[in-house]
Structure formats: C-alpha cells, structure tokens
C-alpha atoms as a PDB file:
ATOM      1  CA  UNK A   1      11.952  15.693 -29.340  1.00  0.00           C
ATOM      2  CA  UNK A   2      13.067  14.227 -32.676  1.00  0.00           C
ATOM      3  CA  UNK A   3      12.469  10.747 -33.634  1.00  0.00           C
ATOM      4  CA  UNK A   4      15.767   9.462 -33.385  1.00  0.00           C
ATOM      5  CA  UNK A   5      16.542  11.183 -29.969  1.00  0.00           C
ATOM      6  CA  UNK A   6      13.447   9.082 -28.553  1.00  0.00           C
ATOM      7  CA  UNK A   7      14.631   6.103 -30.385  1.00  0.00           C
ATOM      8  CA  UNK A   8      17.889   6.118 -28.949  1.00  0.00           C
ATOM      9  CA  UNK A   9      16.433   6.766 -25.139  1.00  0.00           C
ATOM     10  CA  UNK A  10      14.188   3.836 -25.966  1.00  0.00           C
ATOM     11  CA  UNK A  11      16.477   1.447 -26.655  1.00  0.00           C
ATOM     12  CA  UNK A  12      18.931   2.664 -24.269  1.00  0.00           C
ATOM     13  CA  UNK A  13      16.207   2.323 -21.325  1.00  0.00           C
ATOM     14  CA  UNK A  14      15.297  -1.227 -22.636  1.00  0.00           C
ATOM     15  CA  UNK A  15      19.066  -1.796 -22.242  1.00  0.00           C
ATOM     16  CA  UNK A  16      19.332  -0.640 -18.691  1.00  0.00           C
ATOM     17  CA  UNK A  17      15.762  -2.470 -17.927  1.00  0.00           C
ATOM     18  CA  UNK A  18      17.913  -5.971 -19.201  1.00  0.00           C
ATOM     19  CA  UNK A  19      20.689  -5.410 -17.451  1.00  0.00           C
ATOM     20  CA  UNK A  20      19.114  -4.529 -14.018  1.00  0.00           C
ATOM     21  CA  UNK A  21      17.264  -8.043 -14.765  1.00  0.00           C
ATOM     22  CA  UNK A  22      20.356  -9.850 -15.523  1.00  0.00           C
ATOM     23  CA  UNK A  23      22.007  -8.473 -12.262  1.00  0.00           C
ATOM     24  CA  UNK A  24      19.147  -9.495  -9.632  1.00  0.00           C
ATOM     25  CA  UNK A  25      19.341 -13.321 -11.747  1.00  0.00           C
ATOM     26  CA  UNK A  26      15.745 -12.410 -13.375  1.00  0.00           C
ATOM     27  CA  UNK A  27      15.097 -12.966 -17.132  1.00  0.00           C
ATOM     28  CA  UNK A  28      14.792  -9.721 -18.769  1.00  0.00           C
ATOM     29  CA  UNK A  29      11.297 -11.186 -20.655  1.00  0.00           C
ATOM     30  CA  UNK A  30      10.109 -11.117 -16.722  1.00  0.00           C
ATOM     31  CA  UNK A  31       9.762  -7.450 -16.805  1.00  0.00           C
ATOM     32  CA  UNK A  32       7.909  -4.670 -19.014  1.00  0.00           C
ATOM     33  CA  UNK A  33       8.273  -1.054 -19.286  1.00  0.00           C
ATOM     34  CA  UNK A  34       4.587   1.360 -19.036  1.00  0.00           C
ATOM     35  CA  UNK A  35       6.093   4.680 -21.460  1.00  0.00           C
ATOM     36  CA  UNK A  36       4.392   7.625 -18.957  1.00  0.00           C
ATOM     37  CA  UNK A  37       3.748   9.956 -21.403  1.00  0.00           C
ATOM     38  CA  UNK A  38       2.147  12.512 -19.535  1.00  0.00           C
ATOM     39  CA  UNK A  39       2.595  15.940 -19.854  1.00  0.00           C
ATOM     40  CA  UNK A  40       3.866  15.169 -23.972  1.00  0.00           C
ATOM     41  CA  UNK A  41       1.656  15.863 -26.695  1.00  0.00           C
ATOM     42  CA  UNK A  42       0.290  13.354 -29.368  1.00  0.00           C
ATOM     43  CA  UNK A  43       2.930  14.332 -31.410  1.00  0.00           C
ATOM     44  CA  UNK A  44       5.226  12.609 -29.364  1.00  0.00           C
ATOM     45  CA  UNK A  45       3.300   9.788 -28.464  1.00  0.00           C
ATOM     46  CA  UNK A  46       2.736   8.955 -32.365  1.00  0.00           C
ATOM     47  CA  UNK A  47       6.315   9.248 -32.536  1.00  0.00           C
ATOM     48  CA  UNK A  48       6.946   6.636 -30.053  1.00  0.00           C
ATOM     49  CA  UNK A  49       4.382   4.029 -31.422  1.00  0.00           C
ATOM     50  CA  UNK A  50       6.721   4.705 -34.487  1.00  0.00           C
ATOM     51  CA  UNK A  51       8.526   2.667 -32.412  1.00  0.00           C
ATOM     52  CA  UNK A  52       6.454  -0.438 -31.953  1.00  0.00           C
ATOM     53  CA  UNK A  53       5.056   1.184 -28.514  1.00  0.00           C
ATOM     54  CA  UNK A  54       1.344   0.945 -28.182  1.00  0.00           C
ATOM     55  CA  UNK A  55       0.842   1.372 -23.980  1.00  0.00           C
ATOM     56  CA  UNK A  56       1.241   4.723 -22.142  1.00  0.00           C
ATOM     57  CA  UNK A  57       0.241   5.651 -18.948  1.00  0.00           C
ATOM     58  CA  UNK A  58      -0.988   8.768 -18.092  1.00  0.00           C
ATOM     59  CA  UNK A  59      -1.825  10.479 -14.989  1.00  0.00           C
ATOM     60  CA  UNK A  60      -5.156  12.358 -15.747  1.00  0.00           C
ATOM     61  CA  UNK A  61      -7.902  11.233 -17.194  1.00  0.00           C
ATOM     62  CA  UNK A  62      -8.025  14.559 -19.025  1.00  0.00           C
ATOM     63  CA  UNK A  63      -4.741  13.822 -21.114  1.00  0.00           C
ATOM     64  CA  UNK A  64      -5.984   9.891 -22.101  1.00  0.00           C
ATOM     65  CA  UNK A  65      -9.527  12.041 -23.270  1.00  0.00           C
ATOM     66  CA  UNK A  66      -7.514  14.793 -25.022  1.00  0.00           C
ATOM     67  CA  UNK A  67      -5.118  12.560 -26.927  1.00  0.00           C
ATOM     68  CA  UNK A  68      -7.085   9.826 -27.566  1.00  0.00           C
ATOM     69  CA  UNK A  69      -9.016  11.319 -30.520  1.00  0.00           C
ATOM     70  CA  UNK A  70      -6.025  12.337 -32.299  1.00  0.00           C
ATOM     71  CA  UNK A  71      -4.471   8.810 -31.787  1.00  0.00           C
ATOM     72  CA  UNK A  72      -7.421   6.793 -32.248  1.00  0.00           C
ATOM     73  CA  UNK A  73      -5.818   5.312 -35.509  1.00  0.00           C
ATOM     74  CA  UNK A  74      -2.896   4.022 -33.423  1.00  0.00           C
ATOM     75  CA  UNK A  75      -4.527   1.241 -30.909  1.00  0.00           C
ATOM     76  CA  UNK A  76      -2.934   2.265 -28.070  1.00  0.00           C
ATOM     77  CA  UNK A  77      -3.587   1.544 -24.450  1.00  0.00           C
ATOM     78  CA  UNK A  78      -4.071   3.573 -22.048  1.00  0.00           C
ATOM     79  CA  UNK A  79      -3.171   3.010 -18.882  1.00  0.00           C
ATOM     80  CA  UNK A  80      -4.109   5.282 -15.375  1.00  0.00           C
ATOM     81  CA  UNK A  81      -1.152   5.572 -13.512  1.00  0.00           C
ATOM     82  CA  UNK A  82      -2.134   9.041 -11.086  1.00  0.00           C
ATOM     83  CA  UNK A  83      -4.667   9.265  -8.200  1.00  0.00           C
ATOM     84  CA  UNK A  84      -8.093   8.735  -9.805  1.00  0.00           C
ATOM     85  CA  UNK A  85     -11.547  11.008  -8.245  1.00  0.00           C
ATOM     86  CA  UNK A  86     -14.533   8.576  -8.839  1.00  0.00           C
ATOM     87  CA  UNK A  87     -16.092  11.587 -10.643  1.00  0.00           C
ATOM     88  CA  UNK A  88     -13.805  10.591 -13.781  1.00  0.00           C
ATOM     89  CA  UNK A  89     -15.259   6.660 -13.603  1.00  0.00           C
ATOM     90  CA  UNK A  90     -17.246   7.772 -16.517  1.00  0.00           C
ATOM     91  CA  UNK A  91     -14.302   8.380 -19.242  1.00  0.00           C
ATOM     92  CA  UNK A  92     -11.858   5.752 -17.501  1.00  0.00           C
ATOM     93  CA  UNK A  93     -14.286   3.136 -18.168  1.00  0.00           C
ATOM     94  CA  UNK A  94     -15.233   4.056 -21.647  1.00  0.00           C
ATOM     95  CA  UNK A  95     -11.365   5.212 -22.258  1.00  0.00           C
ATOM     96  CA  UNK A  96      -9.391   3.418 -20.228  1.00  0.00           C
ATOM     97  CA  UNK A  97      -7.473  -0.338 -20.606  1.00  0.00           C
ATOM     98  CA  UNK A  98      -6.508  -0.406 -17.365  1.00  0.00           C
ATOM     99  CA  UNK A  99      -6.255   1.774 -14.219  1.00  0.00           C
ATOM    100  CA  UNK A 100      -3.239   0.953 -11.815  1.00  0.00           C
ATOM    101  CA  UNK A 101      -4.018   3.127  -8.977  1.00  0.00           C
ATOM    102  CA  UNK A 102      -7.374   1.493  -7.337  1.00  0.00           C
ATOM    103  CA  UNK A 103      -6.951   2.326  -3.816  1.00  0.00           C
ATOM    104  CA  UNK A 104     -10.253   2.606  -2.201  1.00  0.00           C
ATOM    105  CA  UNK A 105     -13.548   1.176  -2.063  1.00  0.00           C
ATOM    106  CA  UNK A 106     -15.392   4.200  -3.433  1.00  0.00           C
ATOM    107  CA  UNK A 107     -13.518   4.301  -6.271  1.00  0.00           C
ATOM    108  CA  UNK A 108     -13.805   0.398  -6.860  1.00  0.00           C
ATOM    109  CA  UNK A 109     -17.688   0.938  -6.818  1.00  0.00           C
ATOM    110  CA  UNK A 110     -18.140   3.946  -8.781  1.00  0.00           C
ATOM    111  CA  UNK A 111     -15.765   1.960 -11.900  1.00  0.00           C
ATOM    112  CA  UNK A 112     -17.889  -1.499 -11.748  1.00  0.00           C
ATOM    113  CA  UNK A 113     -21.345   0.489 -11.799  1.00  0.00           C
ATOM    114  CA  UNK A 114     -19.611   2.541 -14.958  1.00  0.00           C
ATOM    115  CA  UNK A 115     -18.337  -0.521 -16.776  1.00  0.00           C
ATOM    116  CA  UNK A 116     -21.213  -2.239 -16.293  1.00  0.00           C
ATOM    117  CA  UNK A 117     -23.434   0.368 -18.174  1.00  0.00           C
ATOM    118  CA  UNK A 118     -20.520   0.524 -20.473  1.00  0.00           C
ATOM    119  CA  UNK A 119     -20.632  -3.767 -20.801  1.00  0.00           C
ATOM    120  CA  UNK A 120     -17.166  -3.620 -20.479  1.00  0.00           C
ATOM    121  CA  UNK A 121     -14.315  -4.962 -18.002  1.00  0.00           C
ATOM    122  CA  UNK A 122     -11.254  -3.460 -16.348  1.00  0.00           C
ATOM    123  CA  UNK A 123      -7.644  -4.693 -15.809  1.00  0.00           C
ATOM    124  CA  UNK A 124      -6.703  -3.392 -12.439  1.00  0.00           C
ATOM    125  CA  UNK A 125      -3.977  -2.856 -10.320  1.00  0.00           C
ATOM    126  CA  UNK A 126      -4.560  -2.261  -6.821  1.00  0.00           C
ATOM    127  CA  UNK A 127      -2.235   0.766  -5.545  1.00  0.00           C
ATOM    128  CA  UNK A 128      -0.388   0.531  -2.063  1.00  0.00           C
ATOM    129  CA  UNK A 129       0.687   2.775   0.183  1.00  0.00           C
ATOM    130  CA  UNK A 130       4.482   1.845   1.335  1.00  0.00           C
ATOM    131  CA  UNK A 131       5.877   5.095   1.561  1.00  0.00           C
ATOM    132  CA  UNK A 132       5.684   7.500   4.677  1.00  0.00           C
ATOM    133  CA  UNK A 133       5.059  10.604   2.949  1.00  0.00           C
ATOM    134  CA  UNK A 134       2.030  11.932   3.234  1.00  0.00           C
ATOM    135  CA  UNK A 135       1.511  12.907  -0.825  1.00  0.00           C
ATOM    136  CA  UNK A 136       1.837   9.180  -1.809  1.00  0.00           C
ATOM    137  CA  UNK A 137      -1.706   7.872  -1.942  1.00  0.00           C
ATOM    138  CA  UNK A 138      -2.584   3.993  -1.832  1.00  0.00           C
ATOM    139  CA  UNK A 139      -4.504   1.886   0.456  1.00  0.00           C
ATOM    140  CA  UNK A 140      -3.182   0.829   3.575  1.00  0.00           C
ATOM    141  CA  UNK A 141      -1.469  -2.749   3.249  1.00  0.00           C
ATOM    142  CA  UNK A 142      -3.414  -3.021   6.950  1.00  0.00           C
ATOM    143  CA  UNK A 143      -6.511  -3.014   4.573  1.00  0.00           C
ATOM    144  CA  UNK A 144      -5.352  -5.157   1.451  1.00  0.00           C
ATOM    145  CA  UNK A 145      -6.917  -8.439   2.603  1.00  0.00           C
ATOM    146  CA  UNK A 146     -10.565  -7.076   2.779  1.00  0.00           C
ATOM    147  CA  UNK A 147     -10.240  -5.216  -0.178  1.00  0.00           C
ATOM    148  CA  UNK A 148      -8.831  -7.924  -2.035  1.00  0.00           C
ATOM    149  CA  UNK A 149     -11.915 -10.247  -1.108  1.00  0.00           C
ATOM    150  CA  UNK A 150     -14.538  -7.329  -1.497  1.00  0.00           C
ATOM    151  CA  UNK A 151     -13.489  -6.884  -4.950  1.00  0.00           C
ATOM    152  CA  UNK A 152     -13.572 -10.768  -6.354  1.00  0.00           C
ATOM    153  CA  UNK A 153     -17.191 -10.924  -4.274  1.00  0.00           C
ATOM    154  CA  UNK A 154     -18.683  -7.660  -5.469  1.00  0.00           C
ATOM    155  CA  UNK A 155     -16.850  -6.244  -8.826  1.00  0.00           C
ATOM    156  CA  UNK A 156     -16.455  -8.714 -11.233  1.00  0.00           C
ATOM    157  CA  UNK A 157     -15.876  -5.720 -13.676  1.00  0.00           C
ATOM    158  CA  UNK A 158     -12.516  -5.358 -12.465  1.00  0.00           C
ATOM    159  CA  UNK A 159      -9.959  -7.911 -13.159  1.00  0.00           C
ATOM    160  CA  UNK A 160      -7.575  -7.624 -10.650  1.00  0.00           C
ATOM    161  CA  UNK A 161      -4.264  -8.190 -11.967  1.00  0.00           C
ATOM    162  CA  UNK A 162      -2.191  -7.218  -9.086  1.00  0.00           C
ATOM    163  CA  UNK A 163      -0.224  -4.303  -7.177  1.00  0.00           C
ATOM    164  CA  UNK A 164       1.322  -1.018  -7.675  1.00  0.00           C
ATOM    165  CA  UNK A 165       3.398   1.423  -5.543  1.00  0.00           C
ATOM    166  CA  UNK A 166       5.483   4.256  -4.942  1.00  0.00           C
ATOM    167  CA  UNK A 167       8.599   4.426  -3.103  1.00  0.00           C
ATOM    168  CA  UNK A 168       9.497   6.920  -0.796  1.00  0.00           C
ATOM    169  CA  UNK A 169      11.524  10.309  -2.210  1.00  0.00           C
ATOM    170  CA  UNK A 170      14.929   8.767  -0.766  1.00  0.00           C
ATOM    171  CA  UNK A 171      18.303   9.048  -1.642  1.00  0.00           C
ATOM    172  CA  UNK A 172      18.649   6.020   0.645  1.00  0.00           C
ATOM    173  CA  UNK A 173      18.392   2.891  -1.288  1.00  0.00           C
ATOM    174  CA  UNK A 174      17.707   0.815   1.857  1.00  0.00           C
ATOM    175  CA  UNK A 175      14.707   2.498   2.269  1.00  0.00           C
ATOM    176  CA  UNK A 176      13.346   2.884  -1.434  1.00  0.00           C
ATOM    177  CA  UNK A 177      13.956  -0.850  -1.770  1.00  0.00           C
ATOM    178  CA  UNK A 178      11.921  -1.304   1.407  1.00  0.00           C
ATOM    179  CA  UNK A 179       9.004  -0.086  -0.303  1.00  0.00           C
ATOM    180  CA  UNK A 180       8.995  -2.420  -2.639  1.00  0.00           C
ATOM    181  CA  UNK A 181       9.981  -5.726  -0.708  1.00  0.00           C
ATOM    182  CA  UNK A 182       6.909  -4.613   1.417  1.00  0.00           C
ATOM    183  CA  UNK A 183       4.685  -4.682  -2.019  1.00  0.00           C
ATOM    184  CA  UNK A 184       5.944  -8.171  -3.110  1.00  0.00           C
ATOM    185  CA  UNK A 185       5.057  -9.594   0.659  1.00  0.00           C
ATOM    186  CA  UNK A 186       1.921  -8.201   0.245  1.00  0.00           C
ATOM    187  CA  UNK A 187       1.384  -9.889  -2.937  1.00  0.00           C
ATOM    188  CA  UNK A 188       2.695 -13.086  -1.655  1.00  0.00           C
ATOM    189  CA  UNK A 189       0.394 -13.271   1.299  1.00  0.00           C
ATOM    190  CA  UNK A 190      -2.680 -12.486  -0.995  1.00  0.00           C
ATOM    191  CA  UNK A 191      -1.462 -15.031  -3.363  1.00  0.00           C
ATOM    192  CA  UNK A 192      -1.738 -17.574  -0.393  1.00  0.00           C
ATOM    193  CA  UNK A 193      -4.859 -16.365   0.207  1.00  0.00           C
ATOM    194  CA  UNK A 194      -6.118 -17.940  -2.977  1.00  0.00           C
ATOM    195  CA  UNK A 195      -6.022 -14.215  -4.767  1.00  0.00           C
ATOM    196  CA  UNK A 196      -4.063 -14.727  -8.255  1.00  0.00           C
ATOM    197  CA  UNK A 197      -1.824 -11.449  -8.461  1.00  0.00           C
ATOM    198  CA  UNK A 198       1.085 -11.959 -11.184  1.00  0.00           C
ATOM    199  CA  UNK A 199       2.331  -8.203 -11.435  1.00  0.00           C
ATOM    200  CA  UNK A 200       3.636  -6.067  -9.576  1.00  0.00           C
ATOM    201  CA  UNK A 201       4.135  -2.263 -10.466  1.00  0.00           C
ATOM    202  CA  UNK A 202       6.525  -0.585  -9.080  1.00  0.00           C
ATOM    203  CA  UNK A 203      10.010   1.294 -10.010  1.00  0.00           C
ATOM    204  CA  UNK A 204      10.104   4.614 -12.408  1.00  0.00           C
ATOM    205  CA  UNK A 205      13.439   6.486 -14.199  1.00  0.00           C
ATOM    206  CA  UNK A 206      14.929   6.762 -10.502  1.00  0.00           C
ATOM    207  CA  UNK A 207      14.993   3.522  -9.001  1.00  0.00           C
ATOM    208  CA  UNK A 208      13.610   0.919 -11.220  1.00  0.00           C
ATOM    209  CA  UNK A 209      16.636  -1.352 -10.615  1.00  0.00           C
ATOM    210  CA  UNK A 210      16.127  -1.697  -7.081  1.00  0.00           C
ATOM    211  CA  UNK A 211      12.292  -2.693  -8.021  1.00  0.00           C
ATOM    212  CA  UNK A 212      13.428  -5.262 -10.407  1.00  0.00           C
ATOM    213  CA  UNK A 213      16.046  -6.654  -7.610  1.00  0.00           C
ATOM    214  CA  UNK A 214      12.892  -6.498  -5.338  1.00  0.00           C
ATOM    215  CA  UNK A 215      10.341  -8.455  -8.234  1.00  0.00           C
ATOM    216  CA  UNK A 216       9.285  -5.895  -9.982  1.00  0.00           C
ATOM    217  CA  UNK A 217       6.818  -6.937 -13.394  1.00  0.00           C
ATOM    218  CA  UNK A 218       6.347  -3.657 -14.947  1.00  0.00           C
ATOM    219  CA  UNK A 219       8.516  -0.124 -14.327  1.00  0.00           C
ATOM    220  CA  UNK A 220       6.824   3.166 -15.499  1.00  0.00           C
ATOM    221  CA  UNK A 221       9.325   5.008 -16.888  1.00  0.00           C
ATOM    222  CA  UNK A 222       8.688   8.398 -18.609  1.00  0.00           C
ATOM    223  CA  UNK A 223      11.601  11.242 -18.350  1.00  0.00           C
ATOM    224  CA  UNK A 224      14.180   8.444 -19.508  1.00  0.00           C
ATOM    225  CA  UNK A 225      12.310   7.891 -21.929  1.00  0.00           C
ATOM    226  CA  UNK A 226      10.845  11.124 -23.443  1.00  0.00           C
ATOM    227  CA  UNK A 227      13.133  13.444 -21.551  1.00  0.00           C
ATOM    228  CA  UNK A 228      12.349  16.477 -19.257  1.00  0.00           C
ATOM    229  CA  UNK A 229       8.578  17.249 -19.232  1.00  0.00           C
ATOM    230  CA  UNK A 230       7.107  20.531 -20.877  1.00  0.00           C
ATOM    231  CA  UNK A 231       7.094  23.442 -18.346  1.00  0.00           C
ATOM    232  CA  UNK A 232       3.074  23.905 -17.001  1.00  0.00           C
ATOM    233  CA  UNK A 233       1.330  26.418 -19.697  1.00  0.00           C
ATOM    234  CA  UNK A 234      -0.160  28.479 -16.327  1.00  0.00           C
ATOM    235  CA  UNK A 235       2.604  27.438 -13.757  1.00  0.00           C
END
C-alpha cells in the first residue's frame, strides 16, 4: 500500500469513528482506534507511524517478535489482540504493552510469574465471551466476578484496565449490538463491585458504530485501515 492510500483510509476511518460518536451523543475524544496490523509487514507499519500512529495490535505473538526488531527505532506499542497459549507468557511479557484477550486463570498466572522475573507490569484487558459461536473465545461473564477479584488479590502484575469482546458474525444488528450492551453491563456491575474498569474494547471495521452507540472506548480496526490482508504464504 502506498503512503498516501493509508493516509487517506486513516483519516477517513478517524472520520467515520467521529461521526458514529457524534450520532450515539458521545464526544469523539471518548473513543480510540487500536490499528490491527496483523498479517502487514513492517513496511507498512513504519508507514503508518509516518502517520503519528505508534499502537498496533497484533494477533500472534510471533508477528509483535518478528516486527519488533525492525521497528525498534519507532516506540511503538504493541498490543495482543488474538487468543494467547500461556506458552508465549515469556515474549508477551518482555514484548508486550498490553494484552487484551486475558480470559482464563492459567493464562493470568503464567503472565504475573513472567513479569515478575521480567520486573515489569501489564495493562490488561480482560476478554469476554458474548457471542454464541463456538470460535469466539473469552471467559464466561458467569465467571467475571471471581476472576475479577482473583486477579486484584493475586496478580498485581497485571493492571486491569477493563474488557474486551467479540460480537457475533451477524448480519443482524440487534444481535451484534447485544454483544456489546452485555459487555458494558458487565463492566458496570464490576465497577459497583469496587473494580475500576474505564475501557471497554469492543467494535472492529464491521460494526464499530454499533459498539460506540453501545460505549465502546477503543475499536480495533485493521482492513479499513490497511486494506485487504496479504493472502497466507502456505494457505
């Protein structure tokens, strides 16, 4: 992608991002946009902090490791977006700035025993599952509370920051938006619990208006913003 093709797609999802927030009554300062920027090579992502952009989620641990060198002039942060296997709790703590797809106890562990030999700590989100379909991992909102409270007793490595999710694969907007009421309620309960939770993650190129209608903090956006994703070298 040239530089002014992602320039243009910037601006022009910033645009759509501020309007979407001026339609549900929000102030468009209320809500950020993650660049997902995997699958693209560093290349692209140099390009795009040519732009003043210096987070980027990724969904494997593998791309933040194998970009990261190239870019390590460029401050970025990195930001895990995709499932995360605690055997990669090594490189996300010593790579990582934040992870936003916590969803089990296993996984908290295996992080705070990592940062804690690294001396570092972690801005987390805490992923939920509101979708039916069986692909979309998260934890169970059943199981939020006591995960919530195991996590402030025993990991004070990870700051938790707040919530992510992923709406169902719906052309129904009734039912996308759903998902994310369900993630805000969630939040608002913990927050009455004493938890403090300001963001909320949820909303991506598809449906990020009905997030931000919904309370949305942060969208991921990534083929609006860097276009259709290379083809898999070994498909």
């Amino acid at each position: 992608m040239d530089h002014l093709h992602l320039a243009a797609n910037w601006a022009d999802v910033r645009r759509r991002v501020d309007e979407a927030c001026r339609a549900a009554g929000r102030d468009p300062s209320e809500v950020s946009i993650l660049p997902v920027s995997k699958t693209f090579d560093a290349d692209v992502v140099r390009a795009a902090v040519a732009l003043g952009l210096h987070r980027f989620g990724e969904n494997k641990v593998q791309e933040i490791r194998d970009k990261s060198g190239p870019l390590a002039d460029c401050g970025i942060a990195w930001v895990v977006i995709g499932h995360l296997q605690t055997n990669k709790a090594k490189d996300v703590a010593r790579l990582a700035s934040e992870v936003q797809s916590l969803d089990r106890l296993e996984l908290a562990e295996a992080l705070h025993r990592r940062l804690q030999l690294e001396g570092r700590r972690l801005d987390v989100l805490v992923q939920v599952k509101t979708a039916r379909e069986e692909s979309k991992h998260g934890l169970p909102p059943a199981g939020l509370p006591a995960f919530l409270d195991h996590l402030a007793a025993h990991c004070d490595t990870l700051r938790v920051r707040g919530l992510m999710t992923l709406a169902s694969h719906s052309d129904d907007p009734a039912e996308v938006r759903a998902c994310f009421r369900q993630l805000r309620e969630l939040r608002d309960a913990a927050v009455a619990r004493g938890h403090d939770l300001p963001r909320l993650s949820m909303g991506m190129s598809g449906d990020f208006p009905l997030a931000i209608a919904e309370g949305a903090t942060e969208v991921r956006i990534g083929s609006a913003i860097f276009g259709r994703r290379p083809a898999p070298a070994n498909p």
